[in-house]
Protein backbone atom coordinates (compact mmCIF):
# COMPACT_ATOMS: atom_id res chain seq x y z
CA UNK A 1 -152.46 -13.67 70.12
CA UNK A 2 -154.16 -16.30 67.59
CA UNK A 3 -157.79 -16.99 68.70
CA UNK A 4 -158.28 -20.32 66.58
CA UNK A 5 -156.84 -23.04 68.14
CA UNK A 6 -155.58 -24.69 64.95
CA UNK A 7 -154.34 -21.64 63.56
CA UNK A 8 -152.31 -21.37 67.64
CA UNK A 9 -150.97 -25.11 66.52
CA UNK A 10 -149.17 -24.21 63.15
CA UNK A 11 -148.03 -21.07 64.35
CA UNK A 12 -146.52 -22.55 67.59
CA UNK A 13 -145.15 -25.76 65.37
CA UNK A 14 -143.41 -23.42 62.76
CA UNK A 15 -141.93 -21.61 65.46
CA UNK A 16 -140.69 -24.83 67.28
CA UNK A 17 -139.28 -25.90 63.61
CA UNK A 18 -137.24 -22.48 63.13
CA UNK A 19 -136.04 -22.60 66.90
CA UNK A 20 -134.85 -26.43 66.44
CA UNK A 21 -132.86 -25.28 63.21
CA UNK A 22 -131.29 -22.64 64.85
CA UNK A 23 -130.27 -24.61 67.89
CA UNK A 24 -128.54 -27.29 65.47
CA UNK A 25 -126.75 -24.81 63.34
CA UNK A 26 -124.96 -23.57 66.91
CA UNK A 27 -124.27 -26.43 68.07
CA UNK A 28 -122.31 -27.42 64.57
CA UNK A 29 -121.02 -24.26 64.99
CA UNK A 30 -119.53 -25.30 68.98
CA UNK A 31 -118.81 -28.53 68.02
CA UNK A 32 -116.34 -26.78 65.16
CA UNK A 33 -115.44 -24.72 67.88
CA UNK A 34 -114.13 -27.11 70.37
CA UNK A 35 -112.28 -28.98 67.65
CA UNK A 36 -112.98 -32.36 69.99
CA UNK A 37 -111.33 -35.81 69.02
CA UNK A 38 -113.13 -38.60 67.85
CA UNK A 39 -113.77 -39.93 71.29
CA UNK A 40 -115.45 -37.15 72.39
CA UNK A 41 -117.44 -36.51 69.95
CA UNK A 42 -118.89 -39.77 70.22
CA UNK A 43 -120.12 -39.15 73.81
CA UNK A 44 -121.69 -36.06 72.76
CA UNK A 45 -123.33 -37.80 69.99
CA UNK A 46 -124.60 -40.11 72.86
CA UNK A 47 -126.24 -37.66 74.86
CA UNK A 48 -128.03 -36.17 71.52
CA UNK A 49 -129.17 -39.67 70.52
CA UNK A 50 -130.30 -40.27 73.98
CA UNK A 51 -131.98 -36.79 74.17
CA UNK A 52 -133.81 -37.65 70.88
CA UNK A 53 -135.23 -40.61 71.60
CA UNK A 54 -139.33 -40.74 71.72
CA UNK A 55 -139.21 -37.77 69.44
CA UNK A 56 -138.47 -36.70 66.17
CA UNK A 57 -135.04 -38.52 65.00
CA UNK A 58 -135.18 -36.51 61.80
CA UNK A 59 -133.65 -33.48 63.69
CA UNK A 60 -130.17 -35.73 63.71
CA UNK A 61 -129.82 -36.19 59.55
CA UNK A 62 -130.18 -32.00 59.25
CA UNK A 63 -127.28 -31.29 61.45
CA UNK A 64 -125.21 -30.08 58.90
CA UNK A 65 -121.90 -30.50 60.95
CA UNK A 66 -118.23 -28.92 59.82
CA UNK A 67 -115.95 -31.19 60.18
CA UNK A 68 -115.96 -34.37 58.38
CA UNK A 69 -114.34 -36.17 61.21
CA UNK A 70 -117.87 -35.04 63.78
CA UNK A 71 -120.04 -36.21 60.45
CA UNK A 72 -119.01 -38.84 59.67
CA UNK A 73 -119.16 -40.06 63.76
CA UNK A 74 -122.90 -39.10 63.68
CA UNK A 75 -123.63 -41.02 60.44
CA UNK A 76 -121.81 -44.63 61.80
CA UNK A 77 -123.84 -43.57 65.55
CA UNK A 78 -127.55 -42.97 63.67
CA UNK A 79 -126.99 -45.95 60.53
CA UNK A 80 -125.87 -48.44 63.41
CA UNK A 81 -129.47 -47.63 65.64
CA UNK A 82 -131.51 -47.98 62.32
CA UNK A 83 -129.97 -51.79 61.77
């Protein structure tokens, strides 16, 4: 266990960082999976907007996604709430 409490901070936040990569890399990777249509994509994209909100909207732009068709969804989604 780290005993200085800024020491704790970085440690936790790097961990939080590696875990947050990983989670988006699976979920491009189930999103390839499920080979959804446009449609549905877009409500997914919804929920991750929504779920993002008050946070850290950076986490959106490094989903590296698969298919051009799910990119190119969350790039009209996350350009449209920056206008």
């Amino acid at each position: 266990m780290i005993e200085d409490p800024s020491r704790r901070h970085t440690h936790g936040a790097r961990n939080a960082r590696k875990l947050l990569s990983q989670l988006l890399g699976g979920l491009a990777d189930f999103l390839h999976l499920l080979d959804l249509d446009e449609l549905d994509v877009d409500d997914v994209f919804e929920e991750l907007i929504a779920a993002s909100r008050g946070g850290d909207d950076d986490f959106l732009d490094s989903l590296c996604l698969k298919r051009p068709v799910d990119a190119d969804a969350l790039w009209l989604k996350t350009r449209n709430l920056k206008l």
